[in-house]
Protein backbone atom coordinates (compact mmCIF):
# COMPACT_ATOMS: atom_id res chain seq x y z
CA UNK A 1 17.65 4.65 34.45
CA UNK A 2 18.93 0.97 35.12
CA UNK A 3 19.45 -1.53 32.33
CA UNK A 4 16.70 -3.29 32.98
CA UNK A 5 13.93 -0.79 32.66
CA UNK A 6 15.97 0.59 29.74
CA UNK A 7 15.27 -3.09 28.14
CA UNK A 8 12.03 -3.18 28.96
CA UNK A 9 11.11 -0.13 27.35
CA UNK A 10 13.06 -0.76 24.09
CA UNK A 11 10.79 -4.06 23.98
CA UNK A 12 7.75 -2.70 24.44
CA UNK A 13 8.68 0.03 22.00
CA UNK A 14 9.54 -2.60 19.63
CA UNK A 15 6.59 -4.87 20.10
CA UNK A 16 3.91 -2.17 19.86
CA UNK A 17 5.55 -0.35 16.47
CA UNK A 18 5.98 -3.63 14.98
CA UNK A 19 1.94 -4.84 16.11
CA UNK A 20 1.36 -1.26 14.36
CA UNK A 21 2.89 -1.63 11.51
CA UNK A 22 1.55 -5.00 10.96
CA UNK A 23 -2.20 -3.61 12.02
CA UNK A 24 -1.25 -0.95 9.03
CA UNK A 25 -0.51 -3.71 6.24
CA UNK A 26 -3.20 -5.41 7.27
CA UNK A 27 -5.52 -2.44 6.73
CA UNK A 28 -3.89 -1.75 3.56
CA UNK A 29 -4.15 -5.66 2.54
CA UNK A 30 -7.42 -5.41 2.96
CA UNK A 31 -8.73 -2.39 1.68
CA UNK A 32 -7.33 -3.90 -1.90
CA UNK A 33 -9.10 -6.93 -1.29
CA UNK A 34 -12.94 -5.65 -0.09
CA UNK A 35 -15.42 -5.71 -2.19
CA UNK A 36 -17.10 -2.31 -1.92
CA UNK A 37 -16.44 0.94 -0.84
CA UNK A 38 -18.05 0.84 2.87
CA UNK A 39 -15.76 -2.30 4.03
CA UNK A 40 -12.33 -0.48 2.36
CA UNK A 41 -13.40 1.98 4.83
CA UNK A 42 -13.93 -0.21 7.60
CA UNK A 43 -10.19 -1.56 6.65
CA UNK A 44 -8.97 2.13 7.14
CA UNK A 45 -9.87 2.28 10.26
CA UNK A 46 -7.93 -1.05 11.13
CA UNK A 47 -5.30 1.16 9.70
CA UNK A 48 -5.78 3.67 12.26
CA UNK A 49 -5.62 1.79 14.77
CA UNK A 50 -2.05 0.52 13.23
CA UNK A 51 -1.09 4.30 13.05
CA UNK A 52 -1.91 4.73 16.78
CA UNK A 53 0.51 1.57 17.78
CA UNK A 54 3.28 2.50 16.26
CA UNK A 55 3.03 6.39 17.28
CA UNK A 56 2.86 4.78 21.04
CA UNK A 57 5.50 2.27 20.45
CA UNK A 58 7.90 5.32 18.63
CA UNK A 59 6.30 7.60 21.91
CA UNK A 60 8.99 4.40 24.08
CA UNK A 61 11.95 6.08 22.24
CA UNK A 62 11.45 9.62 22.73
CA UNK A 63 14.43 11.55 24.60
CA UNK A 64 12.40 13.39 26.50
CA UNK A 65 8.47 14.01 27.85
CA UNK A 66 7.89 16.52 25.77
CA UNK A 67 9.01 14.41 22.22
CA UNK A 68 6.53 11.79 23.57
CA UNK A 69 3.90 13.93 24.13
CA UNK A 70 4.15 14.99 20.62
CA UNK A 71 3.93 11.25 19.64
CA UNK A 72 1.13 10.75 21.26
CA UNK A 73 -0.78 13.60 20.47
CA UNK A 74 -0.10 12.90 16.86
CA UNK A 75 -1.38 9.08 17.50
CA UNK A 76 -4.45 10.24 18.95
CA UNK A 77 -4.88 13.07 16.20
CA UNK A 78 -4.80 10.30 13.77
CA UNK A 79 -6.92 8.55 14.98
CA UNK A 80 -10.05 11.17 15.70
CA UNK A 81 -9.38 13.16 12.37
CA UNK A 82 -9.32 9.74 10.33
CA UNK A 83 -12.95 8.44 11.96
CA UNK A 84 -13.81 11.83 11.03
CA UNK A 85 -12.80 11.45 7.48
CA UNK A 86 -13.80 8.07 7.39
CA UNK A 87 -17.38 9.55 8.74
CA UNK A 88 -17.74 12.37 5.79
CA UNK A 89 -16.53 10.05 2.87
CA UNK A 90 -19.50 7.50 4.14
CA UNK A 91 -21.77 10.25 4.08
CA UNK A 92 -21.03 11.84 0.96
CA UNK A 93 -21.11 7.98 -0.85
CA UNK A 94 -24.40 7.82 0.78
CA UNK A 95 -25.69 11.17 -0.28
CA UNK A 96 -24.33 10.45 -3.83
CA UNK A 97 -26.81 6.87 -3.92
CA UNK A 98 -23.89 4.81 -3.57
CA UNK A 99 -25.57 1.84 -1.43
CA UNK A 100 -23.58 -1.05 0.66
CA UNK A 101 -23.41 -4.70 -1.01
CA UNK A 102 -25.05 -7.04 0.58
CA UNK A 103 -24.03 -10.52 1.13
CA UNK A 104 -26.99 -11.60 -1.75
CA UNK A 105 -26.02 -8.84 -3.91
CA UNK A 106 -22.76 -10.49 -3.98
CA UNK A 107 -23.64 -13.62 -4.63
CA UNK A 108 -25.74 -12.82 -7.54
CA UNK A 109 -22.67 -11.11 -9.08
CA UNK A 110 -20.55 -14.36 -8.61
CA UNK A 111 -23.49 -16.53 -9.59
CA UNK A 112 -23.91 -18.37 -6.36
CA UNK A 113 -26.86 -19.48 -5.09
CA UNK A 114 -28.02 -18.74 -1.14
């Protein structure tokens, strides 16, 4: 492989781990700072979104087809299994009578008016 596509890889190997990783604390930022359980969720997803980045980006370094492959398929596992969970945990706060806050709702609790 010539020098130049060698580069070229590195950097785009670089550039999409570090956009994941920065997706990631982002996701993890905000799920601390969300108000209610529904929008931490919707922050985990922006996590696994993150997750799928950097498996691509770390897919740039592999030695071989079959070690990025694996990367990959591990990215993309992430992400379906994680909507999945994401999915269930929504429906089992649902079932449970946990309801989303609305924008009113939290208003009242910081005692602003709309």
């Amino acid at each position: 492989m010539s020098a130049a596509l060698e580069l070229m890889q590195f950097l785009l190997g670089c550039t999409l781990c570090g956009l994941g990783f920065l997706l990631m604390l982002a996701g993890g930022l905000a799920g601390l700072r969300f108000p209610d359980f529904f929008t931490r969720l919707h922050a985990g997803g922006l996590s696994e979104v993150g997750h799928l980045l950097a498996f691509v980006g770390l897919a740039c370094f592999a030695n071989n087809l079959s070690q990025a492959l694996l990367l990959l398929a591990l990215g993309f596992g992430c992400l379906v299994f994680g909507a999945g969970a994401r999915h269930a945990l929504a429906d089992g706060a649902s079932a449970a009578g946990l309801e989303p806050q609305t924008a009113r709702a939290l208003d009242a609790k910081r005692g602003r008016r709309r």
